[in-house]
C-alpha atoms as a PDB file:
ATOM      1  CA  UNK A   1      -8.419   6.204 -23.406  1.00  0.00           C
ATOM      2  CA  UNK A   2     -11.402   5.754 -20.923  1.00  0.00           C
ATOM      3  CA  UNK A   3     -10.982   7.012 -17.236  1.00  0.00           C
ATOM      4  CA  UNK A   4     -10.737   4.462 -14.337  1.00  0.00           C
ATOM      5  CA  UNK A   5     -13.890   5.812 -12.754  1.00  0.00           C
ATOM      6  CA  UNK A   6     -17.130   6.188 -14.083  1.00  0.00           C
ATOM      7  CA  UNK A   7     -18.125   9.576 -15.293  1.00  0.00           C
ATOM      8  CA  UNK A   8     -20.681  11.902 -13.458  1.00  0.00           C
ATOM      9  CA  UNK A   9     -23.818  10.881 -15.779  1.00  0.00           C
ATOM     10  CA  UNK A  10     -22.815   7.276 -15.429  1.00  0.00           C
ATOM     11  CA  UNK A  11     -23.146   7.736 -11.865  1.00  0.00           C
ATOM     12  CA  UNK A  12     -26.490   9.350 -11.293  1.00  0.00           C
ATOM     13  CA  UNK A  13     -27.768   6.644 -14.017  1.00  0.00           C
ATOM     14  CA  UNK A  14     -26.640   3.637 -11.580  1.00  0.00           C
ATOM     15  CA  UNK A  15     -30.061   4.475  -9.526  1.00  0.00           C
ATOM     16  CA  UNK A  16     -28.028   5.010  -6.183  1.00  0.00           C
ATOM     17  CA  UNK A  17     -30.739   6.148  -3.266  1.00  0.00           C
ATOM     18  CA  UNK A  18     -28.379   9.554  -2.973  1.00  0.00           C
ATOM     19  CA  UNK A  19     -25.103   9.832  -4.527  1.00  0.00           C
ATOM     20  CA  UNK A  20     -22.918  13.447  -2.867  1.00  0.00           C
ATOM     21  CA  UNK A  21     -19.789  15.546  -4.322  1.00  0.00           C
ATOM     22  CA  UNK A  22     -16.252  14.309  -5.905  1.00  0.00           C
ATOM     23  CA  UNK A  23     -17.679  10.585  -5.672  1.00  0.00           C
ATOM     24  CA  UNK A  24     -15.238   8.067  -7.507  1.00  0.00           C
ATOM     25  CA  UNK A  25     -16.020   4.646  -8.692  1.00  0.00           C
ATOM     26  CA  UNK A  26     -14.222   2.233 -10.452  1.00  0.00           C
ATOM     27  CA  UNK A  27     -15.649   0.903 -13.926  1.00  0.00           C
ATOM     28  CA  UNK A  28     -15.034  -2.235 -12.629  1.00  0.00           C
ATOM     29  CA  UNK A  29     -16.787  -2.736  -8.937  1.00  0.00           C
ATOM     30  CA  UNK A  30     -20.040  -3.927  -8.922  1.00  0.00           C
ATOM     31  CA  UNK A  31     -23.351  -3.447  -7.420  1.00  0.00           C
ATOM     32  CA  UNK A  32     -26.480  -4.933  -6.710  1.00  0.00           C
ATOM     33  CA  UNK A  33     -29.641  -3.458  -5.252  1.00  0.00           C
ATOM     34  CA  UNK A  34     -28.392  -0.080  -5.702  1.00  0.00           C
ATOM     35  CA  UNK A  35     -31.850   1.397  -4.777  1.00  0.00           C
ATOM     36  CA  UNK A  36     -30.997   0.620  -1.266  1.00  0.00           C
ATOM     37  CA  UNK A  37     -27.122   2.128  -1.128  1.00  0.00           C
ATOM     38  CA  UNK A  38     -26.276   6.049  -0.224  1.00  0.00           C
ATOM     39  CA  UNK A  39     -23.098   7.241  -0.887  1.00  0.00           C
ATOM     40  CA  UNK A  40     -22.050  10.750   0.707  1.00  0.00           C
ATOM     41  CA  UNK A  41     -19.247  13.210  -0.460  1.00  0.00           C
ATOM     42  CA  UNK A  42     -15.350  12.347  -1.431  1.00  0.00           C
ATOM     43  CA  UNK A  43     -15.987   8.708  -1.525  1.00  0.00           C
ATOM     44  CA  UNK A  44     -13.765   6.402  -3.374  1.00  0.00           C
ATOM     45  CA  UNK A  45     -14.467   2.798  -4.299  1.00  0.00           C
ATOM     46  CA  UNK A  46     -11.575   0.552  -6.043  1.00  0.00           C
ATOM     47  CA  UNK A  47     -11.208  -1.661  -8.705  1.00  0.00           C
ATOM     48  CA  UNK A  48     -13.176  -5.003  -8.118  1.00  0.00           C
ATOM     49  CA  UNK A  49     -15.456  -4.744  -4.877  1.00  0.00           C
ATOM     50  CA  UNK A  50     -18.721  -5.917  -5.050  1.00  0.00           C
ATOM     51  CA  UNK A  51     -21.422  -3.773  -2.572  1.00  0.00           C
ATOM     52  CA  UNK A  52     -24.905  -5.668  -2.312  1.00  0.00           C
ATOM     53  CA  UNK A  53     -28.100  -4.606  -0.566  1.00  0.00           C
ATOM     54  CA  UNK A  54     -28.530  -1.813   2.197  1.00  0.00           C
ATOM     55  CA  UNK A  55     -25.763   0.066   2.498  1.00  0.00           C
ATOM     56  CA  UNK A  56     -25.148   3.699   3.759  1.00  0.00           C
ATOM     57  CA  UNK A  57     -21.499   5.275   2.983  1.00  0.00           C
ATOM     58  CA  UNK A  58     -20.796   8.933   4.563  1.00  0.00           C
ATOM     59  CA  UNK A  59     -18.225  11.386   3.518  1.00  0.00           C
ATOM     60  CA  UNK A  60     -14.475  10.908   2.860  1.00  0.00           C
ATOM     61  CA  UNK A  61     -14.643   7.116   2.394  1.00  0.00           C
ATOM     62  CA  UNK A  62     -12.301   5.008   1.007  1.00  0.00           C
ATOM     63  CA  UNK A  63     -13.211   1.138  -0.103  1.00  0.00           C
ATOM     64  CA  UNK A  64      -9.962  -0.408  -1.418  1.00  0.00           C
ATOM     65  CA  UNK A  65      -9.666  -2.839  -4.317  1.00  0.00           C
ATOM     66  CA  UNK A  66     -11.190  -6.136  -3.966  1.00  0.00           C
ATOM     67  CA  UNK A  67     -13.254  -5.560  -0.822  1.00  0.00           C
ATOM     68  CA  UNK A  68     -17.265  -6.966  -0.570  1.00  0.00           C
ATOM     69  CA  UNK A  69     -19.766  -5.767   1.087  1.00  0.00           C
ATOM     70  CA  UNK A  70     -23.285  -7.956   1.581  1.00  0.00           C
ATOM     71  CA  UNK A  71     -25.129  -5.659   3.291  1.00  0.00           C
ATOM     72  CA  UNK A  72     -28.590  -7.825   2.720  1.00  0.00           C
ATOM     73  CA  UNK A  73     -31.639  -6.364   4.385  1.00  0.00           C
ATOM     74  CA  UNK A  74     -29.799  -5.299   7.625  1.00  0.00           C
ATOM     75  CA  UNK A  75     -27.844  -3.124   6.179  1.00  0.00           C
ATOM     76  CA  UNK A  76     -23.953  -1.993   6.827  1.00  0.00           C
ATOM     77  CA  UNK A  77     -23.284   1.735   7.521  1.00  0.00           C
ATOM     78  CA  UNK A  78     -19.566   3.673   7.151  1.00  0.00           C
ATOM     79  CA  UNK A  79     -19.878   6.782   9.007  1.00  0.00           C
ATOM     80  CA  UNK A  80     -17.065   9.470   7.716  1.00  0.00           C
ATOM     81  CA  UNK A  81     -13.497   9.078   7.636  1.00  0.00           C
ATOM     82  CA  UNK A  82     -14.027   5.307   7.425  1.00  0.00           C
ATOM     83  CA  UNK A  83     -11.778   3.227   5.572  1.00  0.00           C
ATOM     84  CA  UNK A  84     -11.669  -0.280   4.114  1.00  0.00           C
ATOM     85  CA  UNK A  85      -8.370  -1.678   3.166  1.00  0.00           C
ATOM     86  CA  UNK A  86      -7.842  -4.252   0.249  1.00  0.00           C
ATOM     87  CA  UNK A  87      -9.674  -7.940   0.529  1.00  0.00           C
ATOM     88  CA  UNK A  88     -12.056  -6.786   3.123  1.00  0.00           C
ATOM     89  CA  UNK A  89     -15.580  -8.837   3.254  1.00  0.00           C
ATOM     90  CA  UNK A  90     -18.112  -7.465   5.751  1.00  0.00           C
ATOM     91  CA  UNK A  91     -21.116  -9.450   5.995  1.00  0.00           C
ATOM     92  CA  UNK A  92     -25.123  -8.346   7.603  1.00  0.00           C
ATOM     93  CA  UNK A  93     -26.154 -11.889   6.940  1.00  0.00           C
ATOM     94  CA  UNK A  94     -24.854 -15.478   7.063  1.00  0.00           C
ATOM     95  CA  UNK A  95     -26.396 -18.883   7.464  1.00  0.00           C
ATOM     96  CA  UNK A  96     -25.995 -20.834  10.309  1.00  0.00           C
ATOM     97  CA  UNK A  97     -23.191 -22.779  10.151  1.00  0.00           C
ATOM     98  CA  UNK A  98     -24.329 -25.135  13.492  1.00  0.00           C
ATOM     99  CA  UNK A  99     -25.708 -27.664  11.483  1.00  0.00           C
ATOM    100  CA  UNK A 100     -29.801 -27.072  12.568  1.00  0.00           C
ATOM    101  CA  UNK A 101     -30.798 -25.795   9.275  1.00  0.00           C
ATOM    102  CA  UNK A 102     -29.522 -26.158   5.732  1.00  0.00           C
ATOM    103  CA  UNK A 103     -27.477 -23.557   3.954  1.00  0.00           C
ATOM    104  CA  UNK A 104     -26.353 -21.633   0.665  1.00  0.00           C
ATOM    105  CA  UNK A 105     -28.852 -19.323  -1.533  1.00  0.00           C
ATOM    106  CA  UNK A 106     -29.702 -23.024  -3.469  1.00  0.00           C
ATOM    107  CA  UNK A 107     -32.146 -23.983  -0.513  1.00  0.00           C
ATOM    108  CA  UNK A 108     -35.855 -23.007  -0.060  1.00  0.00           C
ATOM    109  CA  UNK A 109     -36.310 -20.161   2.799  1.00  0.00           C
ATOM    110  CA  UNK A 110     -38.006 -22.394   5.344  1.00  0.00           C
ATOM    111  CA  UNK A 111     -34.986 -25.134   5.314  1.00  0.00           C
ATOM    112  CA  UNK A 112     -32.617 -22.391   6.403  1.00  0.00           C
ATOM    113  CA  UNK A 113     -31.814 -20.093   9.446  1.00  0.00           C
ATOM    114  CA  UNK A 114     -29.819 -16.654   8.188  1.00  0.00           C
ATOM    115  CA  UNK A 115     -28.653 -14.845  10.868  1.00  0.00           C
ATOM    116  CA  UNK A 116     -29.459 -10.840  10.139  1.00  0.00           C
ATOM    117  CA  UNK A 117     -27.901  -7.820  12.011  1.00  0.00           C
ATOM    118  CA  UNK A 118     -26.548  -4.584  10.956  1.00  0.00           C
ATOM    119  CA  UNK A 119     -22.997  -3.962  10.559  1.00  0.00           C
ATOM    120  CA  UNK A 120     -21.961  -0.352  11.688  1.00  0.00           C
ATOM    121  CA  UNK A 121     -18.769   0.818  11.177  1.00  0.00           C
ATOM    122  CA  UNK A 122     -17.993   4.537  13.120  1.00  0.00           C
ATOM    123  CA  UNK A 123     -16.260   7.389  12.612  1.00  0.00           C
ATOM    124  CA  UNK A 124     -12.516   7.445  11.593  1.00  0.00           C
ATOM    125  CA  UNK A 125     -12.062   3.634  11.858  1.00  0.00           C
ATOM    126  CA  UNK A 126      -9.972   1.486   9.508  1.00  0.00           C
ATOM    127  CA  UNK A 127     -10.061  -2.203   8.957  1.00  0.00           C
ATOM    128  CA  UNK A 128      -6.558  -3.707   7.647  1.00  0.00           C
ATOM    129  CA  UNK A 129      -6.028  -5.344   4.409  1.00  0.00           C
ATOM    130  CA  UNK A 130      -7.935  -9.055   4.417  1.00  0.00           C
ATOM    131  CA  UNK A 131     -10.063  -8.822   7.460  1.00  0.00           C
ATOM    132  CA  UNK A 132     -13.429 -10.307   7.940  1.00  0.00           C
ATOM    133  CA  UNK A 133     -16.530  -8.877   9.611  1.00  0.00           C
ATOM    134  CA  UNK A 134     -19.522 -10.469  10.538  1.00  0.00           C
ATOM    135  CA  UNK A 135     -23.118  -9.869  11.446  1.00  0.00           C
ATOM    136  CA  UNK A 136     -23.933  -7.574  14.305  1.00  0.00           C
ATOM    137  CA  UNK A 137     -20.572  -6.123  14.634  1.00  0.00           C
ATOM    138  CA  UNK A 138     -19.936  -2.448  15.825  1.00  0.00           C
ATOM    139  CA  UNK A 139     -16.649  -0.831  14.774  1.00  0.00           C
ATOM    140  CA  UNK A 140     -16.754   1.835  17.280  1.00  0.00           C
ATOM    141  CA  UNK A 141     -15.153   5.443  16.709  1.00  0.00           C
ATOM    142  CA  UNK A 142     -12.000   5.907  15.840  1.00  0.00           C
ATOM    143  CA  UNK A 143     -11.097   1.961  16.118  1.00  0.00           C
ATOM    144  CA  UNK A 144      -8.036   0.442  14.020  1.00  0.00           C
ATOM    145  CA  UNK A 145      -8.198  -3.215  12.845  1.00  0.00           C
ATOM    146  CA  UNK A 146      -5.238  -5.025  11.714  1.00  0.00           C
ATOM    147  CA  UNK A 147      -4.932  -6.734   8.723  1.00  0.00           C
ATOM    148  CA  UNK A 148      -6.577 -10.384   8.370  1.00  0.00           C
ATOM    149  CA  UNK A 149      -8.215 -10.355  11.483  1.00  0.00           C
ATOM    150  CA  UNK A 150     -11.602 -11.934  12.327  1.00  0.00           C
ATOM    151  CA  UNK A 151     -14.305  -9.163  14.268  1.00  0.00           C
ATOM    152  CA  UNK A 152     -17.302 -11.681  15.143  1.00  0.00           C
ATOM    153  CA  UNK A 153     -17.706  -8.923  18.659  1.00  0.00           C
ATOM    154  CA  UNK A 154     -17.855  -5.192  18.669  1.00  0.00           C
ATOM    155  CA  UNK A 155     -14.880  -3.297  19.375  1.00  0.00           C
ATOM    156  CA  UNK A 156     -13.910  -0.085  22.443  1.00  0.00           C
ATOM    157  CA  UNK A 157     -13.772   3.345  20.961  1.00  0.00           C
ATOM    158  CA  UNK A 158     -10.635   4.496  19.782  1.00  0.00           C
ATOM    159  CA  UNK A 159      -9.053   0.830  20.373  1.00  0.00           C
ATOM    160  CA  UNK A 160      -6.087  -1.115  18.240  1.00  0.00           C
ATOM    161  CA  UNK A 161      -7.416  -4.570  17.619  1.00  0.00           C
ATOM    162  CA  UNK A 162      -6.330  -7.685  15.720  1.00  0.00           C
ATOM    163  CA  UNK A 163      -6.231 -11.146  15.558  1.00  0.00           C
ATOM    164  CA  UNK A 164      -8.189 -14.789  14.707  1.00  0.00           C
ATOM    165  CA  UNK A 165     -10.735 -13.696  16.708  1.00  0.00           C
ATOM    166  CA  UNK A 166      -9.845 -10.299  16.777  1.00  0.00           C
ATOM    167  CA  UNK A 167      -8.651  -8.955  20.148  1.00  0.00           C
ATOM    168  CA  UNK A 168      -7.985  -5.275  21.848  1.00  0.00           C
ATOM    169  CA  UNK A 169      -4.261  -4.699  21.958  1.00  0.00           C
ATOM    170  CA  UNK A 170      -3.868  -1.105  22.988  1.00  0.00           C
ATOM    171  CA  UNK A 171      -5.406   2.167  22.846  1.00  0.00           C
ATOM    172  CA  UNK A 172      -5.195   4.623  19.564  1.00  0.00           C
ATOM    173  CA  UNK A 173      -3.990   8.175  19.494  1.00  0.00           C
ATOM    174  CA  UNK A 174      -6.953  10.515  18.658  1.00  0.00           C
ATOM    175  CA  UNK A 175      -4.178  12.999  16.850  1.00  0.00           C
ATOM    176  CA  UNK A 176      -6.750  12.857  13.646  1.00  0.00           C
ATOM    177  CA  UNK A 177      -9.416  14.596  14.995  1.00  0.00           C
ATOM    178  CA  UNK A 178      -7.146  17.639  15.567  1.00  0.00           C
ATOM    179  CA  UNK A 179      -5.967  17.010  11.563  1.00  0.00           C
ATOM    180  CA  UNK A 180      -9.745  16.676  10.718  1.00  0.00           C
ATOM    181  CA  UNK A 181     -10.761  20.405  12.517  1.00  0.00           C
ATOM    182  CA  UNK A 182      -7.262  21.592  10.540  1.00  0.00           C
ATOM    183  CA  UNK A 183      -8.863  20.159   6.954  1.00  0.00           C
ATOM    184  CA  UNK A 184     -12.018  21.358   7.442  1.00  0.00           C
ATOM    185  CA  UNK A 185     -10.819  25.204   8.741  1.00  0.00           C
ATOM    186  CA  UNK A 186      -8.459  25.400   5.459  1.00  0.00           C
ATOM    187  CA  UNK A 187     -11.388  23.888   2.746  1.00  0.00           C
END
């Protein structure tokens, strides 16, 4: 019976731009442009998520089942202890939607407008199951998102946010950064 996650030669043979330590990937997520992706240490990506273009994944990451990631030529970025629960989509592109230019990937270049930013996604943040991200959107340190919000604005550190469009409700206990210190002092 075959493992869940690809093995260690599979990996290095995807092409990855740098791969790290203990990385585990689902047989069944897929990639595209994997000569612009990065993947640090302890990083874990699920069953049926689909990461395309520039992306840049630190250490201890986890990228539940189902979640996409477009990170086109802008790139998105998960610094460490980032999370990603199920059904997540995060976005460094989209057309315009105003009705000034055409849209979808059937359309020649110069009919279209794409909007292009970065997505960045900080330090010991977590975005709840369903949520959507779009272009230009900084998930600050240690932010929480609840599940099936929309983030079209960047967020406070260490902020509680949810909502259709996603709103600051409160502030978030920084507790984990003492459990961090105590992980890395006993490893």
């Amino acid at each position: 019976m075959r493992n869940s996650f690809l093995s260690q030669d599979e990996l290095r043979n995807i092409g990855f731009r740098a791969i790290g330590d203990n990385v585990q990937i689902s047989c069944k997520a897929s990639f595209y442009c994997v000569e612009n992706m990065e993947i640090g240490s302890n990083v874990r990506i699920d069953d049926f998520c689909f990461l395309s273009g520039k992306i840049t994944l630190g250490n201890y990451i986890h990228i539940a089942v189902a979640s996409i990631l477009y990170g086109s030529t802008e790139g998105i970025e998960m610094e460490d202890f980032s999370g990603l629960s199920p059904r997540v989509t995060i976005h460094a592109d989209s057309d315009d939607y105003s009705g000034e230019s055409l849209t979808n990937p059937t359309t020649p270049e110069e009919f279209k407008t794409i909007i292009r930013k970065p997505v960045v996604i900080k330090r010991h943040s977590i975005i709840g199951s369903g949520c959507t991200i779009l272009p230009g959107v900084v998930i600050e340190e240690g932010c929480a998102i609840g599940a099936m919000s929309l983030v079209a604005k960047s967020t406070n550190p260490w902020t509680i946010n949810a909502g259709i469009p996603c709103k600051e409700i409160k502030l978030r206990s920084k507790k984990l950064l003492e459990l961090e210190q105590e992980m890395i002092v006993r490893r």
